[in-house]
C-alpha atoms as a PDB file:
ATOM      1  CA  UNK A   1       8.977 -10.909  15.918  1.00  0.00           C
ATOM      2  CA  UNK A   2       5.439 -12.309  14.983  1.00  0.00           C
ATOM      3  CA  UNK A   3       4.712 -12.261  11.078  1.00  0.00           C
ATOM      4  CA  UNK A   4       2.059  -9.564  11.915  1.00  0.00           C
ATOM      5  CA  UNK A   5       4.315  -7.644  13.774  1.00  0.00           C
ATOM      6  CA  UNK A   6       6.113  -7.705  10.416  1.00  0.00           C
ATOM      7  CA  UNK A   7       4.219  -6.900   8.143  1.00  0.00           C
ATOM      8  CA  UNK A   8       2.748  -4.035   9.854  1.00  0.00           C
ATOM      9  CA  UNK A   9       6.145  -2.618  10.399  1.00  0.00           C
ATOM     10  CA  UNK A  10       6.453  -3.077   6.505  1.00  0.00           C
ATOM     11  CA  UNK A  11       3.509  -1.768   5.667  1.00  0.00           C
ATOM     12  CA  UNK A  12       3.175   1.440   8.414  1.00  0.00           C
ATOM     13  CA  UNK A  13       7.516   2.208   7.555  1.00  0.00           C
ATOM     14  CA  UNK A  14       7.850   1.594   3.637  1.00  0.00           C
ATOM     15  CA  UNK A  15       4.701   0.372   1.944  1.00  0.00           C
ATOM     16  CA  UNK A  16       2.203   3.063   3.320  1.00  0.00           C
ATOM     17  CA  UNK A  17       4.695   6.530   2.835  1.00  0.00           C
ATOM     18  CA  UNK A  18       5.432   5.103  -0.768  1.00  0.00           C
ATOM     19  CA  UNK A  19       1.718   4.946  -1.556  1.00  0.00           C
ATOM     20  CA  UNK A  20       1.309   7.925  -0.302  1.00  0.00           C
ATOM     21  CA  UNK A  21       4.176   9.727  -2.207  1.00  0.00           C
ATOM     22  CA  UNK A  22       3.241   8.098  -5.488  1.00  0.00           C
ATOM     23  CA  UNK A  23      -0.581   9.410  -5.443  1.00  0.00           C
ATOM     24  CA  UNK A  24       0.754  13.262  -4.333  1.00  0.00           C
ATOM     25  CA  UNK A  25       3.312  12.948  -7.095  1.00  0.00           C
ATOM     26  CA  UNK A  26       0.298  11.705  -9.362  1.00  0.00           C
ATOM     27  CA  UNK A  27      -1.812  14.940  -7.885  1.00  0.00           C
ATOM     28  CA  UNK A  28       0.549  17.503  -8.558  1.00  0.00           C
ATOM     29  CA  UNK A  29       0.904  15.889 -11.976  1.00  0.00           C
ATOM     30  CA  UNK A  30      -2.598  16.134 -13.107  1.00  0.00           C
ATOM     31  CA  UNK A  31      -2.896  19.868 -11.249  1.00  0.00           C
ATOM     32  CA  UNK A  32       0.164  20.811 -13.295  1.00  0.00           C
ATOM     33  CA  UNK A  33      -1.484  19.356 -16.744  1.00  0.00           C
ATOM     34  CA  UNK A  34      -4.300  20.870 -15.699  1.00  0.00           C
ATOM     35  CA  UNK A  35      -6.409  17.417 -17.117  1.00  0.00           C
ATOM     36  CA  UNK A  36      -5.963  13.754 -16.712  1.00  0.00           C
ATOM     37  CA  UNK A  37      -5.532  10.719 -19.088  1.00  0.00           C
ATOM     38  CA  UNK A  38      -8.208   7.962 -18.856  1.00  0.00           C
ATOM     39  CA  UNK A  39      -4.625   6.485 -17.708  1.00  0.00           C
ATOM     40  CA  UNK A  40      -3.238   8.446 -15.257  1.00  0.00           C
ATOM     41  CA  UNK A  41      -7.070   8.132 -13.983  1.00  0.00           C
ATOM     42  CA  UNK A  42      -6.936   4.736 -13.679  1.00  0.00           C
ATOM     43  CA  UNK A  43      -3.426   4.412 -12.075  1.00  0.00           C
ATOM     44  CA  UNK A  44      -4.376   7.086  -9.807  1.00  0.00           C
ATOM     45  CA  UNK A  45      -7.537   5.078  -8.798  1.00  0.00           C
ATOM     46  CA  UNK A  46      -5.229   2.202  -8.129  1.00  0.00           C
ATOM     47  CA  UNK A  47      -2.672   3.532  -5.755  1.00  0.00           C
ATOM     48  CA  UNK A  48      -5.623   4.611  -3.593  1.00  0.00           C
ATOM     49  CA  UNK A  49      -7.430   1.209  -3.478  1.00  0.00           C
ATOM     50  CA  UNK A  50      -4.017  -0.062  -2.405  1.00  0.00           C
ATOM     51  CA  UNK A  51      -3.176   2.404   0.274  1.00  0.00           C
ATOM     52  CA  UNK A  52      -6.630   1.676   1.546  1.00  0.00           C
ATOM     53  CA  UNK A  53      -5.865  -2.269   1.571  1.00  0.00           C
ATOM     54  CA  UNK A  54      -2.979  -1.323   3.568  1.00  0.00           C
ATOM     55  CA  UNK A  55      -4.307   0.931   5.969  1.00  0.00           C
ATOM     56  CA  UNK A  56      -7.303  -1.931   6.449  1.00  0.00           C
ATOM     57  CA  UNK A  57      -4.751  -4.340   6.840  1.00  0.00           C
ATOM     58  CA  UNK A  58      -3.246  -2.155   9.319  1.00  0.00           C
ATOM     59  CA  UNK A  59      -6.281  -1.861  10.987  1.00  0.00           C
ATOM     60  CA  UNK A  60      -6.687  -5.623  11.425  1.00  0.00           C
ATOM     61  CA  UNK A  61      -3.991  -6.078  12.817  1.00  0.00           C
ATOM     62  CA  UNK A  62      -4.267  -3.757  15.351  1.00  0.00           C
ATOM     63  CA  UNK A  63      -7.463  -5.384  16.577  1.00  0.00           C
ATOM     64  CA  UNK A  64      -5.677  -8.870  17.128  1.00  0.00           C
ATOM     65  CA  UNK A  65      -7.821 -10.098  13.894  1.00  0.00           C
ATOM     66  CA  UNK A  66      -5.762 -11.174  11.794  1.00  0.00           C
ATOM     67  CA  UNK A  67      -4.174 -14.820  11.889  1.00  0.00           C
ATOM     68  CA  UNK A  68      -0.467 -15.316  11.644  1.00  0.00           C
ATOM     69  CA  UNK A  69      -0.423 -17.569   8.962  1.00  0.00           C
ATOM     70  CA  UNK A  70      -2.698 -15.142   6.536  1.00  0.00           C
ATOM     71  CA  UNK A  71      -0.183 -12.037   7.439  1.00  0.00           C
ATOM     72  CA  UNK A  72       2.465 -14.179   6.800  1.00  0.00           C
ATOM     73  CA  UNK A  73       1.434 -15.429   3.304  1.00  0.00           C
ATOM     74  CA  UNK A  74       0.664 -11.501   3.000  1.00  0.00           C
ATOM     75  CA  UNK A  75       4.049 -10.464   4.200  1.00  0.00           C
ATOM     76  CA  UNK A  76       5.798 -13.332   1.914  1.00  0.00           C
ATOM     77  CA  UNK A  77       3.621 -11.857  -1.174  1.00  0.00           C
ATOM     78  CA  UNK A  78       4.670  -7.920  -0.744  1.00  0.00           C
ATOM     79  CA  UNK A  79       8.293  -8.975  -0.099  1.00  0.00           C
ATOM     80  CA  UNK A  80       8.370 -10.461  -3.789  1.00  0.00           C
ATOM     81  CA  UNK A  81       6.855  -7.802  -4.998  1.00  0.00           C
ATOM     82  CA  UNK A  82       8.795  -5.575  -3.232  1.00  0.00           C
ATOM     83  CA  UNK A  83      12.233  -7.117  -4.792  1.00  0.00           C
ATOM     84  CA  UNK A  84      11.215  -7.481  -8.476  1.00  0.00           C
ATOM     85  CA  UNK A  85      10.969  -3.802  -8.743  1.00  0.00           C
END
């Protein structure tokens, strides 16, 4: 399997539905505090910017733009992320 083929089975199976579950978990928090921190703000803000990375990167993909070599240095990056959690 190509590196993209990889990472967009990474992104689209684990990455993507984890983003998404943090930032409804982070909705329903604020709705049930009724308010926000400058914090939870900020980390909400966050997870968004990154789902929309992913969905872009995605997206690229998709199209046949992006090279191997950058999706695999992408891939390699999210993989170590991935494991020091």
């Amino acid at each position: 399997m190509l590196n993209a083929e990889k990472l967009k089975n990474l992104l689209t199976l684990e990455i993507i539905p984890d983003l998404e579950e943090a930032i409804d978990e982070m909705f329903s928090m604020i709705e049930k505090a009724k308010m926000a921190s400058i914090a939870d703000k900020e980390e909400l803000q966050e997870l968004q910017e990154m789902h929309a990375e992913c969905k872009d990167i995605v997206e690229e993909i998709d199209a046949g733009d992006m090279p191997e070599e950058e999706a695999a240095e992408i891939l390699k990056e999210l993989l170590e992320a991935k494991t020091m959690d």
